[in-house]
Protein backbone atom coordinates (compact mmCIF):
# COMPACT_ATOMS: atom_id res chain seq x y z
CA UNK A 1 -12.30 17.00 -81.64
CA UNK A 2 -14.18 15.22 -84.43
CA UNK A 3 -17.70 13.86 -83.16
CA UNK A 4 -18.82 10.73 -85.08
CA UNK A 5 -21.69 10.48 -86.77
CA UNK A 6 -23.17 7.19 -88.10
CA UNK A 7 -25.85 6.53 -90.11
CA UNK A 8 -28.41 3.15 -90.11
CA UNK A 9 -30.32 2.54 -92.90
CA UNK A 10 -33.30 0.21 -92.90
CA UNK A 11 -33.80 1.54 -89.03
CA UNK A 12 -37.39 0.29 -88.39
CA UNK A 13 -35.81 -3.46 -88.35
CA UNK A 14 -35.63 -5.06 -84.88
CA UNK A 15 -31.93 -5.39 -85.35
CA UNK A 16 -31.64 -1.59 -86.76
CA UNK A 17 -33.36 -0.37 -83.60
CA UNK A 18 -31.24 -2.17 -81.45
CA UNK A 19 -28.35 -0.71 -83.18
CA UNK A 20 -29.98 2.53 -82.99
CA UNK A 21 -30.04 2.75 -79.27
CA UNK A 22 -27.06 1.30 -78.88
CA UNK A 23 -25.35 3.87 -80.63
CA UNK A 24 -26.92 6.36 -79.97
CA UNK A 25 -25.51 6.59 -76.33
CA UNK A 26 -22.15 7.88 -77.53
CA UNK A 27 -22.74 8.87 -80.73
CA UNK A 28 -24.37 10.94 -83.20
CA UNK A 29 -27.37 8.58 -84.72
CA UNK A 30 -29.31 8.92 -88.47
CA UNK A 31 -31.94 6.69 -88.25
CA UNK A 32 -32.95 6.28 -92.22
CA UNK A 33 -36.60 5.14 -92.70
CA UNK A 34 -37.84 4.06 -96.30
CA UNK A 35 -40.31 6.78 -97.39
CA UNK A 36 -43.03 4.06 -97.49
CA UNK A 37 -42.96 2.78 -94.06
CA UNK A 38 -46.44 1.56 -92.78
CA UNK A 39 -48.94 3.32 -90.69
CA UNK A 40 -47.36 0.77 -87.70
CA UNK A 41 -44.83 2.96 -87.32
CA UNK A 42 -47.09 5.70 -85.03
CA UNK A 43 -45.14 8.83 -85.13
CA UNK A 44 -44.44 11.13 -87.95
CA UNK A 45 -40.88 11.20 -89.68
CA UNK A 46 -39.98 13.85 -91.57
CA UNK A 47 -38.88 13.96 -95.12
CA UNK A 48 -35.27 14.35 -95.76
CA UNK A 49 -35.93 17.43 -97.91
CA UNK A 50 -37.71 18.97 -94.70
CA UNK A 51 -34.74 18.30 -92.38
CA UNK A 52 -32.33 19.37 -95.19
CA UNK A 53 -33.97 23.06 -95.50
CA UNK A 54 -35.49 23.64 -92.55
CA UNK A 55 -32.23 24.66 -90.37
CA UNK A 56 -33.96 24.40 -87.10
CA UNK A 57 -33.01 21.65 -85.74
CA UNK A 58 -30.76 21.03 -82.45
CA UNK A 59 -27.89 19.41 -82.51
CA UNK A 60 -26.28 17.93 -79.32
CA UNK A 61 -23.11 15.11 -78.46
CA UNK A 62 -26.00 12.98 -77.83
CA UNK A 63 -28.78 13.24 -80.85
CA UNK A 64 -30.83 10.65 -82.85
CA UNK A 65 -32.60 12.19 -85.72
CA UNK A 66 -34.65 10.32 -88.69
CA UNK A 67 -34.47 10.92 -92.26
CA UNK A 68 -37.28 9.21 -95.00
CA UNK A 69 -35.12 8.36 -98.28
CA UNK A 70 -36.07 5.39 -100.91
CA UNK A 71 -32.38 3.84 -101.58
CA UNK A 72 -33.61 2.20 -104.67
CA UNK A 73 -32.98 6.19 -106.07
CA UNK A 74 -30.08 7.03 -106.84
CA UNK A 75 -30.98 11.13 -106.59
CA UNK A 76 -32.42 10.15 -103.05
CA UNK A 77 -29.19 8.55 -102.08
CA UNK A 78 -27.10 11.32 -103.05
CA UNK A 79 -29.51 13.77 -101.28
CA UNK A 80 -29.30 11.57 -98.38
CA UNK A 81 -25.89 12.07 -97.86
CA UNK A 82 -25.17 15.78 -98.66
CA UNK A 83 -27.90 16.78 -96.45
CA UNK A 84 -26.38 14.60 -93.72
CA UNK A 85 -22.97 16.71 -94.54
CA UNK A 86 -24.74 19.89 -94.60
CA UNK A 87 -26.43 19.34 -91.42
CA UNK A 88 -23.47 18.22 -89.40
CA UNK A 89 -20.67 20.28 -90.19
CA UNK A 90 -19.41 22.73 -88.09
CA UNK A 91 -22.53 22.91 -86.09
CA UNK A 92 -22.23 24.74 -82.95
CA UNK A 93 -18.62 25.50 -83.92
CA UNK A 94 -17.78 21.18 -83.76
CA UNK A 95 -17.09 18.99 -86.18
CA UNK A 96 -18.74 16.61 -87.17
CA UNK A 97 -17.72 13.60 -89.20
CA UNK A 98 -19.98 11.31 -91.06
CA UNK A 99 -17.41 8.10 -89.92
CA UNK A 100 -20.05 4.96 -90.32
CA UNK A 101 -22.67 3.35 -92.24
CA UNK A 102 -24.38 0.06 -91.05
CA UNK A 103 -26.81 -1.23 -93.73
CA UNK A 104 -29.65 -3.06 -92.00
CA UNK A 105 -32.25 -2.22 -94.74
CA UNK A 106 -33.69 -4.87 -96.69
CA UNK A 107 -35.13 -4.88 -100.53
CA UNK A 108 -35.43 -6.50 -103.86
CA UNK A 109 -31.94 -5.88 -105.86
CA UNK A 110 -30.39 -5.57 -102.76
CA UNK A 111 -26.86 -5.86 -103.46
CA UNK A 112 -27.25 -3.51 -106.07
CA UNK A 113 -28.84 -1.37 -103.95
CA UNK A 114 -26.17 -2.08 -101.31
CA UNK A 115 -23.69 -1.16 -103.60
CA UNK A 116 -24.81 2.46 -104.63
CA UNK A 117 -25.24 3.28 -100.99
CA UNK A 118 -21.87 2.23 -100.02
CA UNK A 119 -20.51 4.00 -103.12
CA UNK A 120 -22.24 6.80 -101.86
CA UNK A 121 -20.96 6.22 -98.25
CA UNK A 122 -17.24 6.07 -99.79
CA UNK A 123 -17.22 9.36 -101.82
CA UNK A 124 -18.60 11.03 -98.43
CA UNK A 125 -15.99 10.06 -95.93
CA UNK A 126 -17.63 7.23 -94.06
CA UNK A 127 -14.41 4.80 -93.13
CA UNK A 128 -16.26 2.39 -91.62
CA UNK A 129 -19.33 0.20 -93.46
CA UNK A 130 -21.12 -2.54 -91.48
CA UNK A 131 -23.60 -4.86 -93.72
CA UNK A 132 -25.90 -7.82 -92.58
CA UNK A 133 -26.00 -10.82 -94.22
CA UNK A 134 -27.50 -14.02 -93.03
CA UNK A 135 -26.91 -17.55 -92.12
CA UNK A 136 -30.01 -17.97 -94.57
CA UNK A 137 -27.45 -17.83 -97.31
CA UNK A 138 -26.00 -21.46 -96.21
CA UNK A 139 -28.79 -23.12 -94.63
CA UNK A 140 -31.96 -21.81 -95.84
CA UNK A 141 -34.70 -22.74 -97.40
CA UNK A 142 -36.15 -19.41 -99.47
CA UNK A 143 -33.78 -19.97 -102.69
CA UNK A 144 -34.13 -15.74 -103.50
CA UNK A 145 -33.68 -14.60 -99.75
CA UNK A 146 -30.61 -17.10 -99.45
CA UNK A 147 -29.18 -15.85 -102.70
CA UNK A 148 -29.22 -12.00 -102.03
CA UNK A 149 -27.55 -12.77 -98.25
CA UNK A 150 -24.70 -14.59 -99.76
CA UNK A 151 -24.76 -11.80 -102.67
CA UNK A 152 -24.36 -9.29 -99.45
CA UNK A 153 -21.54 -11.17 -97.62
CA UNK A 154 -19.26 -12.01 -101.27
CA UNK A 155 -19.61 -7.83 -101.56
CA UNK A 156 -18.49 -6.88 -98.89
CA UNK A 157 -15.74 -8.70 -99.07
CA UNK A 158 -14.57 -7.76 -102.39
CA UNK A 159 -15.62 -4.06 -101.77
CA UNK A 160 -13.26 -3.97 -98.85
CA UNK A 161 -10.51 -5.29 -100.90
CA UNK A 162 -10.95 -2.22 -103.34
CA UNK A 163 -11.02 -0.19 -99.79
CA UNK A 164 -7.81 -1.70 -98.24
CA UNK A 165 -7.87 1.95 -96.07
CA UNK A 166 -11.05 1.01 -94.92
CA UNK A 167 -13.09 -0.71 -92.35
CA UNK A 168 -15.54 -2.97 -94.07
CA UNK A 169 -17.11 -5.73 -92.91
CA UNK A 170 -20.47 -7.72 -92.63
CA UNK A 171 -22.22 -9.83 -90.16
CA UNK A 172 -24.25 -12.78 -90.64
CA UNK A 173 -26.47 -13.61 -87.84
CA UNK A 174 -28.62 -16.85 -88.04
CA UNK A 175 -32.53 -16.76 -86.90
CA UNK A 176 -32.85 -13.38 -84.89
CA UNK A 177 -35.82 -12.90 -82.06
CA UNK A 178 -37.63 -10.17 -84.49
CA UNK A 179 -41.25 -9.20 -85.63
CA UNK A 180 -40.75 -11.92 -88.82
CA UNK A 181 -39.39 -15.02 -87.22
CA UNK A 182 -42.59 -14.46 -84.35
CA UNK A 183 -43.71 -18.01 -85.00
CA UNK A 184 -40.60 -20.12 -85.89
CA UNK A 185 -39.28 -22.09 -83.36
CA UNK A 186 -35.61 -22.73 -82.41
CA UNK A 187 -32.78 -20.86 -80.19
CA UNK A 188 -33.03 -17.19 -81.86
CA UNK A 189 -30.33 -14.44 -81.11
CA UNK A 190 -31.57 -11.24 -79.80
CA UNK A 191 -31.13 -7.93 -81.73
CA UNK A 192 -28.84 -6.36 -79.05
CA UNK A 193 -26.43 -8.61 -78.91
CA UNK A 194 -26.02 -8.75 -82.75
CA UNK A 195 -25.97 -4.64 -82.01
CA UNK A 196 -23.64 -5.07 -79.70
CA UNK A 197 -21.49 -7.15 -82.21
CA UNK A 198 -21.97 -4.43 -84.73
CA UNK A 199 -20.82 -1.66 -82.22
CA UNK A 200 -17.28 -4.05 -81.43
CA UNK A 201 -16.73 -3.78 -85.35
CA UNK A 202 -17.17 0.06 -85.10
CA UNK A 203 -14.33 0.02 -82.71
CA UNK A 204 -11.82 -2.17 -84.31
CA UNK A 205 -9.52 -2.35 -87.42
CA UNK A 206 -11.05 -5.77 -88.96
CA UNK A 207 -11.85 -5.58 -92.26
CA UNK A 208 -12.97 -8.34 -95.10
CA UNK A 209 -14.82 -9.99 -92.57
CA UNK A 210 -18.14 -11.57 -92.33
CA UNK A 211 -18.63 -12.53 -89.21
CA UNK A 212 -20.92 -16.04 -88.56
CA UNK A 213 -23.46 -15.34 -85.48
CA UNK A 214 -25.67 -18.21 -83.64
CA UNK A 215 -27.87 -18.29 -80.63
């Protein structure tokens, strides 16, 4: 029996944590940190390269481990990934498959970022690819932020028609309850149920899809 491992990127987010506990009740759970996080964050992570040599660590059915990688590097990405393989295969005589990638990370370039990491996430095995978007992309007001989201939902739909074997899909979730939208006003979305959407498209065969969430 395969065991399924996914990985979240961008997992100090209030949606990636959601997704992270979510998940991580049935599954196998890489929680990916940027190697800069702030000092908020009160507990140490360790460095990919540390979890990658150290070959100490447990693995169970039920395991959430982090990993510290800066996507904008190539080298780091591809790091990222083999030392996910190397960790998870054939431990304690299973197998484990790296089957899913949700992308909740957010950055400057990002669909060029998003794009090495799912090329990354392709050549590794990963069948199933999650991205967020926003409803920012239609209706807001920050011209950049609004450009990159729709840059993140026109990707992923083109990248799962190169992929028709695949399962590749975004979601794009209008104003969430999170840490940044504190002192807007309005009907917000909470980041479980958006992780709770994300979870249904790890368990179905859409693909192409970006689907439109409001509170």
């Amino acid at each position: 029996m395969n065991h399924r491992v996914i990985l979240v990127t961008g997992a100090s987010g209030d949606i990636g944590k959601a997704v992270v506990k979510l998940l991580a009740e049935d599954h196998i759970v890489i929680q990916h940190y940027h190697q800069n996080e702030p000092e908020t964050i009160k507990y140490p992570f360790p460095r990919l390269i540390d979890i990658y040599d150290s070959g100490n660590i447990e693995i169970e059915d039920q395991y959430t481990t982090t990993v510290q990688a800066d996507l904008r590097s190539s080298e780091e990405i591809n790091h990222l990934f083999k030392s996910i393989i190397y960790k998870y295969h054939n431990a304690n005589s299973k197998i484990y498959t790296l089957d899913a990638i949700i992308n909740c990370f957010r950055t400057e370039n990002e669909v060029e970022v998003l794009d090495a990491v799912c090329h990354a996430a392709i050549i590794h095995g990963c069948k199933f690819i999650v991205n967020i978007s926003s409803r920012s992309a239609e209706f807001g007001r920050d011209p950049l932020y609004a450009a990159q989201k729709a840059g993140v939902a026109a990707y992923t739909k083109a990248l799962a028609r190169i992929h028709p074997n695949m399962y590749i899909n975004a979601i794009s979730p209008g104003m969430v309850d999170s840490r940044c939208n504190e002192w807007k006003e309005g009907k917000k979305l909470s980041p479980q149920y958006v992780a709770e959407i994300i979870h249904t498209l790890l368990e179905s065969k859409l693909t192409g899809q970006v689907l439109s969430l409001e509170a």
